[in-house]
C-alpha atoms as a PDB file:
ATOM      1  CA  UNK A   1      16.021   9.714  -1.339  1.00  0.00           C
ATOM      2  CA  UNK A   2      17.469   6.321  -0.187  1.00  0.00           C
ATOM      3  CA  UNK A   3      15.749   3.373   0.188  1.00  0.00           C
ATOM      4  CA  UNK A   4      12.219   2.643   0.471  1.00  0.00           C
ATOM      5  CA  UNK A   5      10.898   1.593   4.310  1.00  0.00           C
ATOM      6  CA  UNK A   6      10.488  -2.138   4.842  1.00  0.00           C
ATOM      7  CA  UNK A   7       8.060  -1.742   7.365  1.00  0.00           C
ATOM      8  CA  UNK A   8       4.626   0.705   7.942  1.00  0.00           C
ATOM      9  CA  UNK A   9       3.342   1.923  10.792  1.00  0.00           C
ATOM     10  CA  UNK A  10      -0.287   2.185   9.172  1.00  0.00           C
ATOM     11  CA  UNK A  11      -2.357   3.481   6.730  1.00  0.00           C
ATOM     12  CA  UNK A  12      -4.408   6.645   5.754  1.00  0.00           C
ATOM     13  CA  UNK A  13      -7.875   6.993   5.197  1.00  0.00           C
ATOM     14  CA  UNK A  14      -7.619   7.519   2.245  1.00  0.00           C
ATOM     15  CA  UNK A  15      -5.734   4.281   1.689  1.00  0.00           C
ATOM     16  CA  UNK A  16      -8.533   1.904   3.807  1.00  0.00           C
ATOM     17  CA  UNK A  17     -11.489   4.388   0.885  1.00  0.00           C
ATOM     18  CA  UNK A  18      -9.399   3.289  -1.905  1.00  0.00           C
ATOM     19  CA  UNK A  19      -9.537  -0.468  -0.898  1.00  0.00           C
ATOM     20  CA  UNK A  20     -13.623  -0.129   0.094  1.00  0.00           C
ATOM     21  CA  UNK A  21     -14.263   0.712  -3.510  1.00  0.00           C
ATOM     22  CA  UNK A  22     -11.553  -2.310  -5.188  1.00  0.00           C
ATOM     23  CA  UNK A  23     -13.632  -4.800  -2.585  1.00  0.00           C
ATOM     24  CA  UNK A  24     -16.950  -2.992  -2.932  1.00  0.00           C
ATOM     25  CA  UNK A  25     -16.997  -2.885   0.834  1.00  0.00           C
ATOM     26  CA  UNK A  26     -15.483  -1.664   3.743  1.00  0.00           C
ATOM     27  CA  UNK A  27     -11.998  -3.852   4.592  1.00  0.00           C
ATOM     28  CA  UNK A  28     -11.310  -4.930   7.600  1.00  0.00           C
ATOM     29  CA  UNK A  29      -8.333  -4.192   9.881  1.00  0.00           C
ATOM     30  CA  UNK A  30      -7.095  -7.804   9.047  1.00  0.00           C
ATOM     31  CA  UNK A  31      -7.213  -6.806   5.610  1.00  0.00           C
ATOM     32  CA  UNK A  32      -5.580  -3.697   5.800  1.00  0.00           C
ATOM     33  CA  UNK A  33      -2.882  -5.618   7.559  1.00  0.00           C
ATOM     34  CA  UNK A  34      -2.443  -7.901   4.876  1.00  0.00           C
ATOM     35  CA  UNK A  35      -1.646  -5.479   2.704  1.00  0.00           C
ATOM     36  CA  UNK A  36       1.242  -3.591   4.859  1.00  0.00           C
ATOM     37  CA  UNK A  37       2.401  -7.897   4.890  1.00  0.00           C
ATOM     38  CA  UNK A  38       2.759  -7.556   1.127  1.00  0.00           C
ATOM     39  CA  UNK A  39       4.249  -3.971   1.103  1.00  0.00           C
ATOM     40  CA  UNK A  40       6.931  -5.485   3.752  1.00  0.00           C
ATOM     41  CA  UNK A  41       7.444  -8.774   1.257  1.00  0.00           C
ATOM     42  CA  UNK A  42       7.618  -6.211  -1.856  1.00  0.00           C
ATOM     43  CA  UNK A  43       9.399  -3.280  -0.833  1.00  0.00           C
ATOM     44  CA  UNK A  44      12.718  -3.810  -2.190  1.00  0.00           C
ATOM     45  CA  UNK A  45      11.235  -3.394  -5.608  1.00  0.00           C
ATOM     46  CA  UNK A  46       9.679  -0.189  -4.838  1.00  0.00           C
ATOM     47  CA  UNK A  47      10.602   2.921  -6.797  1.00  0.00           C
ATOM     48  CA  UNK A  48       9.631   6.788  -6.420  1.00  0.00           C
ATOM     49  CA  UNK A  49       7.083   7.814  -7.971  1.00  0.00           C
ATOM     50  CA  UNK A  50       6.702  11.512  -9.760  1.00  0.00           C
ATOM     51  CA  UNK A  51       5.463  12.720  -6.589  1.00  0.00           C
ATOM     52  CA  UNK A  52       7.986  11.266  -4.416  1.00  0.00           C
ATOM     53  CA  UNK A  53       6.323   8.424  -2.922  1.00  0.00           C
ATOM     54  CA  UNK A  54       6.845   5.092  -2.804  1.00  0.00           C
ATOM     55  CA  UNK A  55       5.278   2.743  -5.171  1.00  0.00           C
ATOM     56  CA  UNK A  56       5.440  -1.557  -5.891  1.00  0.00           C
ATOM     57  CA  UNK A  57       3.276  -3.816  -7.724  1.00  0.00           C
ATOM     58  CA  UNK A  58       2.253  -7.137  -5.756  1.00  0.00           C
ATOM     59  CA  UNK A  59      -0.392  -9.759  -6.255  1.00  0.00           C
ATOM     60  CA  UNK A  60      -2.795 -10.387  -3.479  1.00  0.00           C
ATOM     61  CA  UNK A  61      -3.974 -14.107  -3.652  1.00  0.00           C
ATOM     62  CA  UNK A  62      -7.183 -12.902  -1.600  1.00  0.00           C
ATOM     63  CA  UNK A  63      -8.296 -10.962  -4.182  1.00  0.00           C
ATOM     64  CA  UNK A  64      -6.956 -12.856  -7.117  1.00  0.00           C
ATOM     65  CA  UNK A  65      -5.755  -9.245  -8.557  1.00  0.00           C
ATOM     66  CA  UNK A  66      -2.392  -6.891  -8.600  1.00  0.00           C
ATOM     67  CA  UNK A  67      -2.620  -4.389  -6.563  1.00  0.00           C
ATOM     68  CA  UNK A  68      -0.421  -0.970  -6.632  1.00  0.00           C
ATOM     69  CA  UNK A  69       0.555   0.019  -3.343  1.00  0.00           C
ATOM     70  CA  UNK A  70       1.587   3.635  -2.457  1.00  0.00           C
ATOM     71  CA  UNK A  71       4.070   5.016   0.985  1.00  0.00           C
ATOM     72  CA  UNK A  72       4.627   8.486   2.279  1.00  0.00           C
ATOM     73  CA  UNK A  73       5.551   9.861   4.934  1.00  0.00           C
ATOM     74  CA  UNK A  74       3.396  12.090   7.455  1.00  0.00           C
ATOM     75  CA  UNK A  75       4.235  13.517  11.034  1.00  0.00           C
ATOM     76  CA  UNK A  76       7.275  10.912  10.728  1.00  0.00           C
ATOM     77  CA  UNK A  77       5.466   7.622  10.424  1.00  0.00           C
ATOM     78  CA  UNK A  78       5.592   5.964   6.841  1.00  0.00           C
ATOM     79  CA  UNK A  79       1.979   5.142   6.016  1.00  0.00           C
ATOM     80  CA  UNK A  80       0.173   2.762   3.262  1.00  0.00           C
ATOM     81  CA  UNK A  81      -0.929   6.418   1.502  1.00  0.00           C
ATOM     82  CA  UNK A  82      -3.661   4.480  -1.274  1.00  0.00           C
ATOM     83  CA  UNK A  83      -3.719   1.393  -3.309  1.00  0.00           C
ATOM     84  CA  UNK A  84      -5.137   0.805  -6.873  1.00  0.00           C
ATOM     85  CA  UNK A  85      -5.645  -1.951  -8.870  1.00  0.00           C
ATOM     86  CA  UNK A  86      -3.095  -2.633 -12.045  1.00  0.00           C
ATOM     87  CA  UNK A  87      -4.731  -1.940 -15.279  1.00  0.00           C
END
């Protein structure tokens, strides 16, 4: 599949849900910014996934927490697709 893509143009809603319930509220655009920053830091470590996304661990310092971060691709725009905390 190549290489992973250093930059996103956004992020789902399902991505910006998936952060509400790791803050316990709704993030703001800032936030959701901050973490397509730390996708574009990380995403030379990324790998695929099983279902053929991208995927990279990082640490927020915000949130004091690592944070998985997810890519795919839809209607030709690579897009922060969910994040979840690292057990």
């Amino acid at each position: 599949m190549g290489l992973p893509p250093a930059k996103l143009q956004g992020w789902t809603t399902h991505a910006r849900e998936e952060f509400a319930e790791i803050l316990g509220r709704s993030p703001s655009d800032q936030q959701m910014r901050e973490l397509l920053q730390l996708w574009r830091r990380h995403s030379g470590q990324a790998f695929l996934n099983r279902h053929g996304r991208w995927q990279v661990k990082v640490f927020s310092k915000s949130l004091n927490r690592a944070l998985w971060l997810i890519v795919g691709e839809h209607g030709g725009q690579w897009l922060l697709w969910t994040v979840f905390t690292v057990e």
